[in-house]
C-alpha atoms as a PDB file:
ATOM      1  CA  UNK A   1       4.920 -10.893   5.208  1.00  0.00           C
ATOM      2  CA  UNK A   2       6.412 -10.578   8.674  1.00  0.00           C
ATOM      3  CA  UNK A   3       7.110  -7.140   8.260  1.00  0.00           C
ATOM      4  CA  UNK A   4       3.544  -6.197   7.403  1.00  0.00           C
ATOM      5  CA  UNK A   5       1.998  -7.959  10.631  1.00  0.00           C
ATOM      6  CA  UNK A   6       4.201  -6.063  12.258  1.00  0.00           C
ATOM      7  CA  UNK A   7       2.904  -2.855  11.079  1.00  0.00           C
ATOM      8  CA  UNK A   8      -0.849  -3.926  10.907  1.00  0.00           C
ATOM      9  CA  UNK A   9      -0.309  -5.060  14.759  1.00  0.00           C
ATOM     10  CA  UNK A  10       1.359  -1.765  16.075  1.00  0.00           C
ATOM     11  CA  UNK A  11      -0.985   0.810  14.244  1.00  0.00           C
ATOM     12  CA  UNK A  12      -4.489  -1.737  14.232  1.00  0.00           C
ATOM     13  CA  UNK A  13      -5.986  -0.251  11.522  1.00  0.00           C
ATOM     14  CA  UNK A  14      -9.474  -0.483  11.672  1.00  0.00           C
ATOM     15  CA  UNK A  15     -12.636   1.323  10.566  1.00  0.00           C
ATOM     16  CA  UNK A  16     -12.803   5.130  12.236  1.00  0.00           C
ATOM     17  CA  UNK A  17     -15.753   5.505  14.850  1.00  0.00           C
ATOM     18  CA  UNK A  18     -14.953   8.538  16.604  1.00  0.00           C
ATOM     19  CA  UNK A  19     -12.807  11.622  16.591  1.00  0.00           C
ATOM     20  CA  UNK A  20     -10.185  11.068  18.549  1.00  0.00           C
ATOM     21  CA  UNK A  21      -9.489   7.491  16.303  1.00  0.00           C
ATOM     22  CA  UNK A  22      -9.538   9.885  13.433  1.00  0.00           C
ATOM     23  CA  UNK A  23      -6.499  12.027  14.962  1.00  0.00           C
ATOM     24  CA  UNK A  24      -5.165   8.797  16.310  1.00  0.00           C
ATOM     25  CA  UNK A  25      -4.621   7.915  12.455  1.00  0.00           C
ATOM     26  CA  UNK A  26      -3.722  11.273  11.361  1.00  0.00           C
ATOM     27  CA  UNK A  27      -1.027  11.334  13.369  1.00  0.00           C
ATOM     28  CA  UNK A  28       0.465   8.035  12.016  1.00  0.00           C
ATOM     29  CA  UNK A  29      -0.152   9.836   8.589  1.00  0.00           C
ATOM     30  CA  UNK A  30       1.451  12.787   9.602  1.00  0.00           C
ATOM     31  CA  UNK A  31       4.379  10.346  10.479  1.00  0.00           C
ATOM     32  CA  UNK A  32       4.597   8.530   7.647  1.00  0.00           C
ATOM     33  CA  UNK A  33       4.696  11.018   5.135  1.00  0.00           C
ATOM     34  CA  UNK A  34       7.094  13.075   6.963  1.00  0.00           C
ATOM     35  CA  UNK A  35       9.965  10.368   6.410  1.00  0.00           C
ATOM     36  CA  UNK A  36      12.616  10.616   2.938  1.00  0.00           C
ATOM     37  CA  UNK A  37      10.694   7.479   2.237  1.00  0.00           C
ATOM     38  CA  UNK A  38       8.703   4.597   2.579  1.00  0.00           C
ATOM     39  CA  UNK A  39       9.273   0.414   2.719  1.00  0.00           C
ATOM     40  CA  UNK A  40       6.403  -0.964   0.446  1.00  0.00           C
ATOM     41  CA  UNK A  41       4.427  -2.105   3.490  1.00  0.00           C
ATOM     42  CA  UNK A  42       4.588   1.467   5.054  1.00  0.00           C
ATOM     43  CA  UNK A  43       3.148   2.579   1.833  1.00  0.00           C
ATOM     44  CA  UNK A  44       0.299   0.026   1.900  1.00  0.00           C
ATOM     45  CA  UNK A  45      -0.493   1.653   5.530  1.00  0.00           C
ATOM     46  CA  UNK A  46      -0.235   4.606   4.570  1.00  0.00           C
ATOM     47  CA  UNK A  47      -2.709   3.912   1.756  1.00  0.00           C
ATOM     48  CA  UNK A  48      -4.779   2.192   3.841  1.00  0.00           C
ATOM     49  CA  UNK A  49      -4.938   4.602   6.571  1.00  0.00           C
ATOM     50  CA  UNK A  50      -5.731   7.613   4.013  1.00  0.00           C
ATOM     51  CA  UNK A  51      -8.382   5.623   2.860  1.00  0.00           C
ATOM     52  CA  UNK A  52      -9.945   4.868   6.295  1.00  0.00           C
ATOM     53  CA  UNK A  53      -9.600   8.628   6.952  1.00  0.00           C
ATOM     54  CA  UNK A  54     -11.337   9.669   4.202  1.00  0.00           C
ATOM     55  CA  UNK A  55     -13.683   7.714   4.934  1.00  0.00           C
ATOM     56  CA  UNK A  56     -14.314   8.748   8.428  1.00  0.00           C
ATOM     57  CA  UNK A  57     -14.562  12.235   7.113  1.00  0.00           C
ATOM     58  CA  UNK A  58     -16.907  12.586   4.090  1.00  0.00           C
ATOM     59  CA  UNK A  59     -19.487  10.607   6.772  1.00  0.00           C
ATOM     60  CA  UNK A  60     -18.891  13.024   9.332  1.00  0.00           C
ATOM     61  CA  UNK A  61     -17.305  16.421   8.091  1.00  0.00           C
ATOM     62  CA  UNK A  62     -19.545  17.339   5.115  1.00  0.00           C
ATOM     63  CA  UNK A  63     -17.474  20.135   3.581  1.00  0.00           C
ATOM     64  CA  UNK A  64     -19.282  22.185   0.540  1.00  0.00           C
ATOM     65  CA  UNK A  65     -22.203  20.657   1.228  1.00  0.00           C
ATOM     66  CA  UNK A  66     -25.055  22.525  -0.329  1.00  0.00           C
ATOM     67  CA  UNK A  67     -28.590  22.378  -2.377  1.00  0.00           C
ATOM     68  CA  UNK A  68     -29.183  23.691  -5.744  1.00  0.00           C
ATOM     69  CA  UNK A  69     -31.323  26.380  -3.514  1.00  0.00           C
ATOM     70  CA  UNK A  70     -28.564  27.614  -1.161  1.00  0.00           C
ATOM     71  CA  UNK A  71     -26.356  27.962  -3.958  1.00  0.00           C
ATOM     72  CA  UNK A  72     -29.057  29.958  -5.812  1.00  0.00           C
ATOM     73  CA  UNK A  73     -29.721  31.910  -2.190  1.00  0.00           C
ATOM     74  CA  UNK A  74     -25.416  32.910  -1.868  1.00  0.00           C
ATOM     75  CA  UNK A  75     -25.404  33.800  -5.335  1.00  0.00           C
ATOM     76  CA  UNK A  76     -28.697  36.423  -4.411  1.00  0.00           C
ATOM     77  CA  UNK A  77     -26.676  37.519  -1.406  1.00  0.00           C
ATOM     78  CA  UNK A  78     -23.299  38.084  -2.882  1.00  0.00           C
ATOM     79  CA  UNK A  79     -24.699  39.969  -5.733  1.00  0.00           C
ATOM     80  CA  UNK A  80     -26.823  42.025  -3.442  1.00  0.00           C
ATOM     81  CA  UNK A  81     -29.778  41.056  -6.296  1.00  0.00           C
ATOM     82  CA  UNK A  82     -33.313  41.627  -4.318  1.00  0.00           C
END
């Protein structure tokens, strides 16, 4: 259990409220899964930090997002249909 304060004290994992926390936890990510492998705890950050990401980003970076209308509107322009 020691082990795992350690971790959750050095990276405070927390919920994301701005951008630069975002890349603040990316980075850690970016660590993590860069190494041969993990302890069980650095997988449970790792998880946990994904999750907090994601998170972060379907609130804030809406990718794809679209209507039934703007889909029917690309469609119209793509096709060149008038």
């Amino acid at each position: 259990m020691h082990v795992i304060s350690n971790l959750l004290s050095k990276h405070q994992p927390r919920i994301i409220k701005t951008d630069e926390e975002n890349e603040e936890f990316l980075a850690i990510v970016e660590e993590l899964i860069s190494r041969p492998s993990l302890t069980l705890e650095e997988d449970a950050l790792l998880e946990l930090l994904v999750r907090l990401i994601e998170d972060f980003e379907d609130k804030h970076y809406q990718l794809n997002a679209s209507t039934p209308d703007s889909r029917v509107l690309h469609l119209i322009e793509t096709r060149n249909i008038e």
